[in-house]
PDB file of N, CA and C in Angstrom:
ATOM      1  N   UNK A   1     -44.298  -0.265 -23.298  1.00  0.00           N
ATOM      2  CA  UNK A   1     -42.938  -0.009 -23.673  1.00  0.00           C
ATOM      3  C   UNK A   1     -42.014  -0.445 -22.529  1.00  0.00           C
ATOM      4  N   UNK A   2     -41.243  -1.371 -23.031  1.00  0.00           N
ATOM      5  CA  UNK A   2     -40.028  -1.738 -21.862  1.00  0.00           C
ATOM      6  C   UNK A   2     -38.997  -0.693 -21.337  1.00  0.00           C
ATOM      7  N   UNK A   3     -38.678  -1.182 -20.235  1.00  0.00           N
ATOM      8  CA  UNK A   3     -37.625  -0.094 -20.062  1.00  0.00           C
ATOM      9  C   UNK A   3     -36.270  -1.013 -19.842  1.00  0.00           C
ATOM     10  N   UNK A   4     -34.953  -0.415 -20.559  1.00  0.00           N
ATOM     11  CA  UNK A   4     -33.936  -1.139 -20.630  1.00  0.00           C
ATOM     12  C   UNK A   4     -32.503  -0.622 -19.562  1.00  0.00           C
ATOM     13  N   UNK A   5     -32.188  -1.749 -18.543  1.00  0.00           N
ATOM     14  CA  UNK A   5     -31.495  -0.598 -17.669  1.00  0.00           C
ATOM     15  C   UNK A   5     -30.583  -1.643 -17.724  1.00  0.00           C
ATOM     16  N   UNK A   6     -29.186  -0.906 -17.454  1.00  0.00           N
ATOM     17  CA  UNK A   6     -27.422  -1.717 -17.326  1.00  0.00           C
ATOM     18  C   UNK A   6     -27.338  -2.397 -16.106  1.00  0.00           C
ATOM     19  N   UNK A   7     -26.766  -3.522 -16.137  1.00  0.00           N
ATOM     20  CA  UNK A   7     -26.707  -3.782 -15.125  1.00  0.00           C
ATOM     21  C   UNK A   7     -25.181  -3.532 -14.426  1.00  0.00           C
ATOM     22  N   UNK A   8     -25.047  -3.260 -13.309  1.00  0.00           N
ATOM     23  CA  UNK A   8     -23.121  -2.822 -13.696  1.00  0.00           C
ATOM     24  C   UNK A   8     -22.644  -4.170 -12.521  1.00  0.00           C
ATOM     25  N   UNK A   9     -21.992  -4.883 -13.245  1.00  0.00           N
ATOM     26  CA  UNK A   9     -21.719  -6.113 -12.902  1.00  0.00           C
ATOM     27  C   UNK A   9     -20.537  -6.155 -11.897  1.00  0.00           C
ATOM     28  N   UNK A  10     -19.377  -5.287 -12.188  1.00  0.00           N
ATOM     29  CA  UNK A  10     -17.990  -4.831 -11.528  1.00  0.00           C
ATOM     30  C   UNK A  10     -17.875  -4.007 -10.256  1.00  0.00           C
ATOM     31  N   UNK A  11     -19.346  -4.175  -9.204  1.00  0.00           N
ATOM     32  CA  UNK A  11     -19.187  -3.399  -8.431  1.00  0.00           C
ATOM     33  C   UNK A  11     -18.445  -3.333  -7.733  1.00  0.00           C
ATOM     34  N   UNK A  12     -18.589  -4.497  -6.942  1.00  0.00           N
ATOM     35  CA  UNK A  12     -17.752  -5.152  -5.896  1.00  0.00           C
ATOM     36  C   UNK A  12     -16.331  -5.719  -6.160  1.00  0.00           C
ATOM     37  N   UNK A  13     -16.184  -5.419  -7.126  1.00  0.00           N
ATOM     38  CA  UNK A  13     -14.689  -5.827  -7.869  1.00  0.00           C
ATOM     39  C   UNK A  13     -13.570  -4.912  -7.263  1.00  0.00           C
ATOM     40  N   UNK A  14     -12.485  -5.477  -7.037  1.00  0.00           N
ATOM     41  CA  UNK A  14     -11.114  -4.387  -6.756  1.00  0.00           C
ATOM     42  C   UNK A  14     -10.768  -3.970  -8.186  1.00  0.00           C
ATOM     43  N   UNK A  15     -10.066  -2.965  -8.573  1.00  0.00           N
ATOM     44  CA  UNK A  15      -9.232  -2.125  -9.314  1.00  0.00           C
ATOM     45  C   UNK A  15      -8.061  -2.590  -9.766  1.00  0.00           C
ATOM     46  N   UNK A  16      -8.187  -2.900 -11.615  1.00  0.00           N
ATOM     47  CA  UNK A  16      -7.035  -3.766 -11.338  1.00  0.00           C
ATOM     48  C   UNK A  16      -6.529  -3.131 -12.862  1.00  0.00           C
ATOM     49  N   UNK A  17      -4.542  -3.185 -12.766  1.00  0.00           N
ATOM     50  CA  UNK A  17      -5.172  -2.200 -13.878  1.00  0.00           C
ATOM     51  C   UNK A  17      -2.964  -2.769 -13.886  1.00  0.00           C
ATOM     52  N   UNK A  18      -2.911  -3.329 -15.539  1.00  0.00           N
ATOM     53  CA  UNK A  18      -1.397  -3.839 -15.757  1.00  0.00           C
ATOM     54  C   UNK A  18      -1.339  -4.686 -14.846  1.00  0.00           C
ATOM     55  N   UNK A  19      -2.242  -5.680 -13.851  1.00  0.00           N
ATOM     56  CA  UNK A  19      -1.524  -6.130 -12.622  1.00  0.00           C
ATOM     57  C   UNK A  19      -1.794  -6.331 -11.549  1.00  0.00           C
ATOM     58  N   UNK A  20      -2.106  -5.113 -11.516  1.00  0.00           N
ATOM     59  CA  UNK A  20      -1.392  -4.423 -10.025  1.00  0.00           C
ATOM     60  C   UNK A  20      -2.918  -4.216  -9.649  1.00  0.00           C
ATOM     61  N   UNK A  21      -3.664  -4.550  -7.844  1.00  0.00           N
ATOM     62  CA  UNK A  21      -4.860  -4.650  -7.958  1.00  0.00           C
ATOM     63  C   UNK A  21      -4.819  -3.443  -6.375  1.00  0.00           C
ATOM     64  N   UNK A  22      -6.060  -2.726  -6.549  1.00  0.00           N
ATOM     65  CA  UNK A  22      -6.121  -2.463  -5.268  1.00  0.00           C
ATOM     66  C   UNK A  22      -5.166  -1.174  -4.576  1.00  0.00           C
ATOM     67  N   UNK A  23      -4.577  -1.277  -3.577  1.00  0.00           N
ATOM     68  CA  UNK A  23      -3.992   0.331  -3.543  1.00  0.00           C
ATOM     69  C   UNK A  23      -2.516   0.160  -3.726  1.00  0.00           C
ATOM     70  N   UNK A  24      -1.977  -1.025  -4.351  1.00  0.00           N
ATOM     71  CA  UNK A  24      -0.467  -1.029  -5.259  1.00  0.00           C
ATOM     72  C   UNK A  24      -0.529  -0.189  -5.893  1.00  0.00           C
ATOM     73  N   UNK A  25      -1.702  -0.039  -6.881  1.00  0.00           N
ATOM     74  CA  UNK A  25      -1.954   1.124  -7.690  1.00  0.00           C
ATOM     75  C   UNK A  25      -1.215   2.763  -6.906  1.00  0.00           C
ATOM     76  N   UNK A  26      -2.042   2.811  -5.706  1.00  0.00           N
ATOM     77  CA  UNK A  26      -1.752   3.690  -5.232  1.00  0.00           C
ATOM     78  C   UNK A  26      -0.179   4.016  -4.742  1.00  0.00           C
ATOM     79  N   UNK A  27       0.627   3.117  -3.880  1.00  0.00           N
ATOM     80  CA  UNK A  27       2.103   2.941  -4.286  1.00  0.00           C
ATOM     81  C   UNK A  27       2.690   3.173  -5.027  1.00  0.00           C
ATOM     82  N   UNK A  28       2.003   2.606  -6.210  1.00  0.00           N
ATOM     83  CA  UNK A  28       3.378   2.908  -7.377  1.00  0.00           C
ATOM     84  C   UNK A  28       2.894   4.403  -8.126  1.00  0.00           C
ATOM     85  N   UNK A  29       1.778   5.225  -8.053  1.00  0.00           N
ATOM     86  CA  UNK A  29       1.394   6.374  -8.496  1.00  0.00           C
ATOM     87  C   UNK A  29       2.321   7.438  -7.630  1.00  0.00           C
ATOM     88  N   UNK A  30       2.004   7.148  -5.900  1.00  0.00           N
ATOM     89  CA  UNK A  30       3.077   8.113  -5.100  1.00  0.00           C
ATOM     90  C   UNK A  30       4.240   8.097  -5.740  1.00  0.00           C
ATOM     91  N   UNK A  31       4.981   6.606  -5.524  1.00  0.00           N
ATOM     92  CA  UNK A  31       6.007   6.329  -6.025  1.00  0.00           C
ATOM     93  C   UNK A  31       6.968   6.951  -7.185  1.00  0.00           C
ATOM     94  N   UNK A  32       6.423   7.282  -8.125  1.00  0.00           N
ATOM     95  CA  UNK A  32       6.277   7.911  -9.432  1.00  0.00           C
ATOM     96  C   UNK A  32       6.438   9.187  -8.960  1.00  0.00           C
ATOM     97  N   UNK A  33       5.201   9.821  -8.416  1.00  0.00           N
ATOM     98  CA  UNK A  33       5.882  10.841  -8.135  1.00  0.00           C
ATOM     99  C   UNK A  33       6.605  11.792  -7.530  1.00  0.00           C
ATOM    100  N   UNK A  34       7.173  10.548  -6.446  1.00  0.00           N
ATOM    101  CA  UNK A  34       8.291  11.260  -5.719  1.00  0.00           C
ATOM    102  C   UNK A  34       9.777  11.035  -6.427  1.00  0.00           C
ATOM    103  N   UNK A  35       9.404   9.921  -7.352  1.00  0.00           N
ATOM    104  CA  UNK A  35      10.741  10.204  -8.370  1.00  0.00           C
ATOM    105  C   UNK A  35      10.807  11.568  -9.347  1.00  0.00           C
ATOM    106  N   UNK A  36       9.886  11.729  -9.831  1.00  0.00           N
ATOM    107  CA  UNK A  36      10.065  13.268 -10.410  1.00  0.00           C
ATOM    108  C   UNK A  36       9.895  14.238  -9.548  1.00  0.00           C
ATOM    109  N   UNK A  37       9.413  14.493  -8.394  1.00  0.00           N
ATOM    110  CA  UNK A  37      10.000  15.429  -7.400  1.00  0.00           C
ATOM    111  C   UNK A  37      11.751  15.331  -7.219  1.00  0.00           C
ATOM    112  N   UNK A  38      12.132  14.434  -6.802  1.00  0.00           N
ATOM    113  CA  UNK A  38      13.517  13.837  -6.566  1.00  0.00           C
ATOM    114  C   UNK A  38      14.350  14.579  -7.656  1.00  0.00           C
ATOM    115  N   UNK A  39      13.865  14.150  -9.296  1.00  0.00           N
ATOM    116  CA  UNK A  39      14.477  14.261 -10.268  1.00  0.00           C
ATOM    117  C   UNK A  39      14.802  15.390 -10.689  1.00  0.00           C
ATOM    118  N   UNK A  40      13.704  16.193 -10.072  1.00  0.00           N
ATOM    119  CA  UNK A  40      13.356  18.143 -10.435  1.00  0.00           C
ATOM    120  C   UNK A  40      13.872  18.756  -9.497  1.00  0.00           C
ATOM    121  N   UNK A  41      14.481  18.102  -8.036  1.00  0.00           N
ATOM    122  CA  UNK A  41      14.843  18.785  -7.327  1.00  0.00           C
ATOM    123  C   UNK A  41      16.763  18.702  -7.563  1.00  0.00           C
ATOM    124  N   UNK A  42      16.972  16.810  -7.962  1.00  0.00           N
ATOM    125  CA  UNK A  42      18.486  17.016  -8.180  1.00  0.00           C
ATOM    126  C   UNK A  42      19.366  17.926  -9.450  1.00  0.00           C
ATOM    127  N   UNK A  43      18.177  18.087 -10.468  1.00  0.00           N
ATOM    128  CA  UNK A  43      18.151  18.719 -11.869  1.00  0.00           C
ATOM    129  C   UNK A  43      18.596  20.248 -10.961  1.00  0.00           C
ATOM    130  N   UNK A  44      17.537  20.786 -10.316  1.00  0.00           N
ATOM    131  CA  UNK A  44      17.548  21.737 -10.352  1.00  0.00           C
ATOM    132  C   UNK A  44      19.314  22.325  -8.941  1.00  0.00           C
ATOM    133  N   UNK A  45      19.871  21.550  -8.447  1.00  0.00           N
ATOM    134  CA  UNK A  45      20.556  21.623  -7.949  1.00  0.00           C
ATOM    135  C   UNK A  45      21.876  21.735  -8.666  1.00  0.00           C
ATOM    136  N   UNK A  46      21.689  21.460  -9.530  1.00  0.00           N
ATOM    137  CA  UNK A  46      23.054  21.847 -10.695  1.00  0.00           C
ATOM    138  C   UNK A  46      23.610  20.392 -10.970  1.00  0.00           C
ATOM    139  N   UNK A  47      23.330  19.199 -10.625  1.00  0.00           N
ATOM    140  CA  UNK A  47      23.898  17.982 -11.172  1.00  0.00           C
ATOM    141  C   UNK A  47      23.775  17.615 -12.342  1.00  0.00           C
ATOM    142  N   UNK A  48      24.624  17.017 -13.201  1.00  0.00           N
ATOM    143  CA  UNK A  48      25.160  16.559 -14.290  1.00  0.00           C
ATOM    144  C   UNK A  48      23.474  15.650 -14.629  1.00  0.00           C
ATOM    145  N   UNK A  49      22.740  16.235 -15.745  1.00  0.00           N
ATOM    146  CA  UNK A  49      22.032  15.006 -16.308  1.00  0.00           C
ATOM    147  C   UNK A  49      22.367  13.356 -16.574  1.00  0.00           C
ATOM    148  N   UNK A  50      23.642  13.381 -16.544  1.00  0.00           N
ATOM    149  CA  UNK A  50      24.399  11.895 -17.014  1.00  0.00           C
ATOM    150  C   UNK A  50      24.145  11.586 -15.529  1.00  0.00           C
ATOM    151  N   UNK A  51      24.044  12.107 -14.518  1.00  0.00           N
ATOM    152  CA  UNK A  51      24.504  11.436 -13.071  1.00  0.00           C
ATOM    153  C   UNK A  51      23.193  11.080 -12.859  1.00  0.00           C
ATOM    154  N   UNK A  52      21.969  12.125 -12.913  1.00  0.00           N
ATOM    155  CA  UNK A  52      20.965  12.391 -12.402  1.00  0.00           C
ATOM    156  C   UNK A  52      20.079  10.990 -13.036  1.00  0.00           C
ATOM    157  N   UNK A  53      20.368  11.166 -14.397  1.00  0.00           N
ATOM    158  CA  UNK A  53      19.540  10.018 -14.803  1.00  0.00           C
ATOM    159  C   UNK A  53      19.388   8.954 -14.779  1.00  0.00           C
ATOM    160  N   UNK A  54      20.664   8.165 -14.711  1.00  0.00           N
ATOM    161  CA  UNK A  54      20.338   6.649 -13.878  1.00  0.00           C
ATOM    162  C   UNK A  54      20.211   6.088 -12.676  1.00  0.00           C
ATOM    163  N   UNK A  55      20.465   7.562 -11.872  1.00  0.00           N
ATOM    164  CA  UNK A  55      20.323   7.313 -10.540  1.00  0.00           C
ATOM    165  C   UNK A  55      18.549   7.193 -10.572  1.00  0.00           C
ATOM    166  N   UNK A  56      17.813   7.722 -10.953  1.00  0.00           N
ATOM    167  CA  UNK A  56      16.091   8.144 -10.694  1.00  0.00           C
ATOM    168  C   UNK A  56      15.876   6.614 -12.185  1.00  0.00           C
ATOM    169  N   UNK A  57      16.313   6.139 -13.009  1.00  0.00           N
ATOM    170  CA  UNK A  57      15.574   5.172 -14.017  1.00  0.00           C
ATOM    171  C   UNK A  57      16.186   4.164 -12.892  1.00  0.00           C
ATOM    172  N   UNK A  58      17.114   3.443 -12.343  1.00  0.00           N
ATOM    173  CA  UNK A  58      17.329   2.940 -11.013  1.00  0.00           C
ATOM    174  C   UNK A  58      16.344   2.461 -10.128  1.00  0.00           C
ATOM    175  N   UNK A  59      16.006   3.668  -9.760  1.00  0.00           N
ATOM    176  CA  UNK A  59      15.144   3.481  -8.819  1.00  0.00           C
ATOM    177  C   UNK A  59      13.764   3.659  -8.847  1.00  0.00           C
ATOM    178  N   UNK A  60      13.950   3.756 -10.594  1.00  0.00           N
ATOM    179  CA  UNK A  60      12.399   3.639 -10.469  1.00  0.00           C
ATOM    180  C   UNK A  60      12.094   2.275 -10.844  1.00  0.00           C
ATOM    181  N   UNK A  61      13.603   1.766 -11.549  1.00  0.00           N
ATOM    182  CA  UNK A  61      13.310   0.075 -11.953  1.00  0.00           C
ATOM    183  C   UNK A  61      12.681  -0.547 -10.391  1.00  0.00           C
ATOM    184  N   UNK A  62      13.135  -0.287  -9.416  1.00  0.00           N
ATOM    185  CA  UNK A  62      13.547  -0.867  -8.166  1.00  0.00           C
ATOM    186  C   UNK A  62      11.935  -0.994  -7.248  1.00  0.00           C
ATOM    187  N   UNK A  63      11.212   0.714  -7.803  1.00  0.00           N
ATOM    188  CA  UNK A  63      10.143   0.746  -7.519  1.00  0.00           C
ATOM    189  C   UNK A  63       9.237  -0.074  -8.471  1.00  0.00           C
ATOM    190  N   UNK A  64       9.058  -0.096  -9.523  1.00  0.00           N
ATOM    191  CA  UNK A  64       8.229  -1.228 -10.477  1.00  0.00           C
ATOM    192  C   UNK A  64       8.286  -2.767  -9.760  1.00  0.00           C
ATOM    193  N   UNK A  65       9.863  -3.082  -9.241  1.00  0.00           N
ATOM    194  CA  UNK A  65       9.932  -4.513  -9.424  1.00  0.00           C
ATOM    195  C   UNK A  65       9.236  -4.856  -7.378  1.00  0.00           C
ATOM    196  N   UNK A  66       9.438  -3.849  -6.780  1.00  0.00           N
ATOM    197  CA  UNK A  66       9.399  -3.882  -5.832  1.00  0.00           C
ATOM    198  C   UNK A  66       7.519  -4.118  -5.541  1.00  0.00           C
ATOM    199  N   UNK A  67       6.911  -3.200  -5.922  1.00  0.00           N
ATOM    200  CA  UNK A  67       5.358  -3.286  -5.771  1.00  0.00           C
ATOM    201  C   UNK A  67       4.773  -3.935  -6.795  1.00  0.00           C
ATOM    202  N   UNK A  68       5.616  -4.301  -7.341  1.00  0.00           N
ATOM    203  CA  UNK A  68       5.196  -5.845  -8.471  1.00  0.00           C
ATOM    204  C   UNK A  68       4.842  -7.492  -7.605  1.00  0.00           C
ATOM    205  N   UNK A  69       5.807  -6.899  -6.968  1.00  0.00           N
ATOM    206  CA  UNK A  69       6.460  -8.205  -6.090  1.00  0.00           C
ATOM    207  C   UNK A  69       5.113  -8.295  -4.913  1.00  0.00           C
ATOM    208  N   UNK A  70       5.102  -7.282  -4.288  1.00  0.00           N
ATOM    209  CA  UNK A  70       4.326  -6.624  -2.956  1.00  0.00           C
ATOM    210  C   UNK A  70       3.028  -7.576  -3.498  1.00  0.00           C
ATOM    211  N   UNK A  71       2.443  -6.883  -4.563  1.00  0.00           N
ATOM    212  CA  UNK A  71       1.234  -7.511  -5.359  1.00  0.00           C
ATOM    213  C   UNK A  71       1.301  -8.582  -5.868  1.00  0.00           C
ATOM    214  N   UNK A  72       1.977  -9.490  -6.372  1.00  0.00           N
ATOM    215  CA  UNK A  72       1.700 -10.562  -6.270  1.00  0.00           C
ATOM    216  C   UNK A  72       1.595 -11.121  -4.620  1.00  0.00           C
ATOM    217  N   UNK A  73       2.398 -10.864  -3.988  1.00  0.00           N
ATOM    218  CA  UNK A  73       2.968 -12.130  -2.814  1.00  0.00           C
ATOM    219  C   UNK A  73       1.983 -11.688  -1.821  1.00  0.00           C
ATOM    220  N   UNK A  74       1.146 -10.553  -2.045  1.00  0.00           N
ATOM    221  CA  UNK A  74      -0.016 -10.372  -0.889  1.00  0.00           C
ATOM    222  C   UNK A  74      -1.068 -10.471  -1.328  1.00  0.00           C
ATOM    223  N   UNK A  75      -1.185  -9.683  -2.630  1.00  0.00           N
ATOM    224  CA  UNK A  75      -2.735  -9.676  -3.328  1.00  0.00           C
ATOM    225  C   UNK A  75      -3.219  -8.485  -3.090  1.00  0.00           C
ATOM    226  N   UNK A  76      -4.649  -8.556  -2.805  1.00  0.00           N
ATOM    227  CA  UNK A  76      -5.357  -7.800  -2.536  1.00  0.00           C
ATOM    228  C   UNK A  76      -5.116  -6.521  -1.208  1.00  0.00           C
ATOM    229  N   UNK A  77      -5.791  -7.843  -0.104  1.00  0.00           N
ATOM    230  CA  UNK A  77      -5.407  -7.427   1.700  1.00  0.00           C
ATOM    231  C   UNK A  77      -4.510  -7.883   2.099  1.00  0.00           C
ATOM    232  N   UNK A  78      -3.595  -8.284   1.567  1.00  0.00           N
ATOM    233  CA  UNK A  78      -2.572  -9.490   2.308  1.00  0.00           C
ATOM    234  C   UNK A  78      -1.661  -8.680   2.917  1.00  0.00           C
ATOM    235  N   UNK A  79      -1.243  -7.300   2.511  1.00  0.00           N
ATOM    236  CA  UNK A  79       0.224  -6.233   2.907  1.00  0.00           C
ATOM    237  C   UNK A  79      -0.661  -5.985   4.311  1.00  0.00           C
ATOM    238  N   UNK A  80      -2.001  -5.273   4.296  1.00  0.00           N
ATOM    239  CA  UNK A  80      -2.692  -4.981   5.527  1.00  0.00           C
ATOM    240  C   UNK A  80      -2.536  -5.947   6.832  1.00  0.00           C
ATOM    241  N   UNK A  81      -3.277  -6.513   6.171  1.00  0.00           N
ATOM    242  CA  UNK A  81      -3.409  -8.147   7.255  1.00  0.00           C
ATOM    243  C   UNK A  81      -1.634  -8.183   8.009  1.00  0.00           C
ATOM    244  N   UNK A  82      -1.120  -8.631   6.936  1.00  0.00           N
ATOM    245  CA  UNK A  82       0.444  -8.553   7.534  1.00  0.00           C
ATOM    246  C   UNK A  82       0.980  -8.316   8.073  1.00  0.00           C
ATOM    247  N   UNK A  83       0.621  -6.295   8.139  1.00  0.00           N
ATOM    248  CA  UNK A  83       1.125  -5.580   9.087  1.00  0.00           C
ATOM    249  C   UNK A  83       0.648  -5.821  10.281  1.00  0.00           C
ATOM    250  N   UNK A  84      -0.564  -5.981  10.472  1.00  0.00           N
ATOM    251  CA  UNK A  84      -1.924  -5.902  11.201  1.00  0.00           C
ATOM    252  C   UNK A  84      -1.338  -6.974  12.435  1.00  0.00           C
ATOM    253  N   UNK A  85      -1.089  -7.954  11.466  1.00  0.00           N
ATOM    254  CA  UNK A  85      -0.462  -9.456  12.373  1.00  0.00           C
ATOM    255  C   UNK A  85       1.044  -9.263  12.750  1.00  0.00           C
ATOM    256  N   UNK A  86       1.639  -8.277  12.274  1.00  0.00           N
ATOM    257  CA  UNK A  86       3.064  -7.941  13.111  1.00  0.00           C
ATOM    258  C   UNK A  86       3.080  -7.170  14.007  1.00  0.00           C
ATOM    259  N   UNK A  87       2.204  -6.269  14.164  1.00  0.00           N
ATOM    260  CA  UNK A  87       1.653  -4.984  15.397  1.00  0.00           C
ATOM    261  C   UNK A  87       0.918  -5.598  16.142  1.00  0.00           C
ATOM    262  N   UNK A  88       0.077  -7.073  16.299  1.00  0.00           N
ATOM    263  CA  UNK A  88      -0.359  -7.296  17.891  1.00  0.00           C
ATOM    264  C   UNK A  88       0.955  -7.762  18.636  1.00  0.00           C
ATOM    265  N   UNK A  89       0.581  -7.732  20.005  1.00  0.00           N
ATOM    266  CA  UNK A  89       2.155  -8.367  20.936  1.00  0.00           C
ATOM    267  C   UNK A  89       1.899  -9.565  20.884  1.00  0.00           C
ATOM    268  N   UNK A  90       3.015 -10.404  21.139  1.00  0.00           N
ATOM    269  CA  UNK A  90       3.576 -12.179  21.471  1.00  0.00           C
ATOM    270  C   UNK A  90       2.359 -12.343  22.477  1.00  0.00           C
ATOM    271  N   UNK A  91       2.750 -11.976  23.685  1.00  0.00           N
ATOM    272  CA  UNK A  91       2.249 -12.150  24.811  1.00  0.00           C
ATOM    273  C   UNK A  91       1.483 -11.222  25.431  1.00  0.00           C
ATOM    274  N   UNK A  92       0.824 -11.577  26.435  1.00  0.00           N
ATOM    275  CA  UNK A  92      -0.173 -10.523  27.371  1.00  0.00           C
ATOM    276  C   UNK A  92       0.446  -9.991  28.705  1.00  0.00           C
ATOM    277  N   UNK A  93       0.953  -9.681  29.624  1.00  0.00           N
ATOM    278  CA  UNK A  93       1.607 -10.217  30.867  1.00  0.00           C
ATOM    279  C   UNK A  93       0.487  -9.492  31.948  1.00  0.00           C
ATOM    280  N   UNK A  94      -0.036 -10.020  32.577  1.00  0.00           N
ATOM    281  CA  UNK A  94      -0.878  -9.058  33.810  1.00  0.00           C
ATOM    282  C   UNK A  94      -0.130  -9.904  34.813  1.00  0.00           C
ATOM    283  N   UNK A  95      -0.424  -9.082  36.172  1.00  0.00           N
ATOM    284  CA  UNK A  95       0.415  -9.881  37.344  1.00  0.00           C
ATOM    285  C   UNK A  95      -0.671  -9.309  38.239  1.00  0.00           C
ATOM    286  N   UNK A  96      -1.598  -8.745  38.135  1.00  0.00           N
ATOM    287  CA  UNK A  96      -2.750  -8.889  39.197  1.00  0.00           C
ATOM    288  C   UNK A  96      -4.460  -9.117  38.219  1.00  0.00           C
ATOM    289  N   UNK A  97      -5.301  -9.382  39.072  1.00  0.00           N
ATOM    290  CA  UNK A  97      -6.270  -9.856  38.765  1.00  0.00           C
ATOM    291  C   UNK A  97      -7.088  -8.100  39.489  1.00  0.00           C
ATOM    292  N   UNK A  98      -6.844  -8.215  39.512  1.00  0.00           N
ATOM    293  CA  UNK A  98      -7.710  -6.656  40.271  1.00  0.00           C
ATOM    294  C   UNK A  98      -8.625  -5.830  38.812  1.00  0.00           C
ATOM    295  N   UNK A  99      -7.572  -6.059  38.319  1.00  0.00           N
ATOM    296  CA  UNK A  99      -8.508  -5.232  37.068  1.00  0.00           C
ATOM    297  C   UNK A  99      -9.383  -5.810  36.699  1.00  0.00           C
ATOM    298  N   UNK A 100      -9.738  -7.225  36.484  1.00  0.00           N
ATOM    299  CA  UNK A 100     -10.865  -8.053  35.615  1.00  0.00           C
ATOM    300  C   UNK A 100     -11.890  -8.219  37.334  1.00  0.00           C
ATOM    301  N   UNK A 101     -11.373  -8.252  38.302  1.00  0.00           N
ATOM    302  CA  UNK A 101     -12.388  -8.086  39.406  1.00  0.00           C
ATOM    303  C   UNK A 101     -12.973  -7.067  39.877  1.00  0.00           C
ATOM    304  N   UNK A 102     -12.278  -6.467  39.117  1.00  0.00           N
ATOM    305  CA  UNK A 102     -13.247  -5.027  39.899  1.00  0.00           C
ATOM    306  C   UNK A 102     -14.377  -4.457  38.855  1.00  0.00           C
ATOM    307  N   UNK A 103     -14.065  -4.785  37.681  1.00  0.00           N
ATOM    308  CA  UNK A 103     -15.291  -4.778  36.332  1.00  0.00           C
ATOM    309  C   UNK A 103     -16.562  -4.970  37.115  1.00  0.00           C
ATOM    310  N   UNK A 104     -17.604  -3.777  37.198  1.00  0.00           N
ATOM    311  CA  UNK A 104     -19.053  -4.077  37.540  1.00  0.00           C
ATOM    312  C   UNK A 104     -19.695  -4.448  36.373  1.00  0.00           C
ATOM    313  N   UNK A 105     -20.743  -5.192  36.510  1.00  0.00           N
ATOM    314  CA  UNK A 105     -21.647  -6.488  35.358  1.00  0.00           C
ATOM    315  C   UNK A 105     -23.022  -5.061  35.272  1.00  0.00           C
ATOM    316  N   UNK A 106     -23.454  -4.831  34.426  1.00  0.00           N
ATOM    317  CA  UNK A 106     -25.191  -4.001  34.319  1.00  0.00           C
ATOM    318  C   UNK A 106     -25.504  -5.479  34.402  1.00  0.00           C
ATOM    319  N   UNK A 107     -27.051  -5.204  34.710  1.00  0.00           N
ATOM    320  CA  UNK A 107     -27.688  -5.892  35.374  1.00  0.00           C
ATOM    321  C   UNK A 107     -28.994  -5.109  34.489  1.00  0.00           C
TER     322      UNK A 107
END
């Protein structure tokens, strides 16, 4: 008797889901819900629903188009990398050699 087993093909695959691949996902989920925090907190402050509401559909357009954008124009790793490559420095500057000479070698 054979035995019949799945093979799961999508392991190594990123997460991709409307789009959006990888931890955009995760962006635009926070995102989301710091607009209904926002929304529950200006609600609950006594502001006019007419005011409240296009200020938060606004910005949530702003957030859609924004990590839409993010995800295409980086991809996957590309936002990481990015940062990654804006946080090393230009230059190095040492003005003595003492430090790389005094390094003892094991032996």
């Amino acid at each position: 008797m054979a035995r019949v087993f799945q093979i799961n093909k999508g392991v190594s695959r990123p997460i991709v889901f409307k789009g959006l691949k990888a931890q955009y996902i995760a962006y635009l989920a926070s995102g989301l819900v710091g607009l209904l925090i926002t929304f529950a907190g200006l609600y609950i402050l006594g502001l006019s629903l007419f005011l409240v509401l296009p200020v938060i559909l606004g910005l949530g357009t702003l957030l859609f188009y924004g990590v839409f954008a993010l995800s295409r124009r980086f991809v996957q790793y590309g936002l990481m990398k990015y940062l990654a490559r804006r946080s090393l420095p230009k230059v190095i500057v040492f003005r003595s050699r003492r430090t790389f000479t005094s390094l003892k070698v094991k032996t």
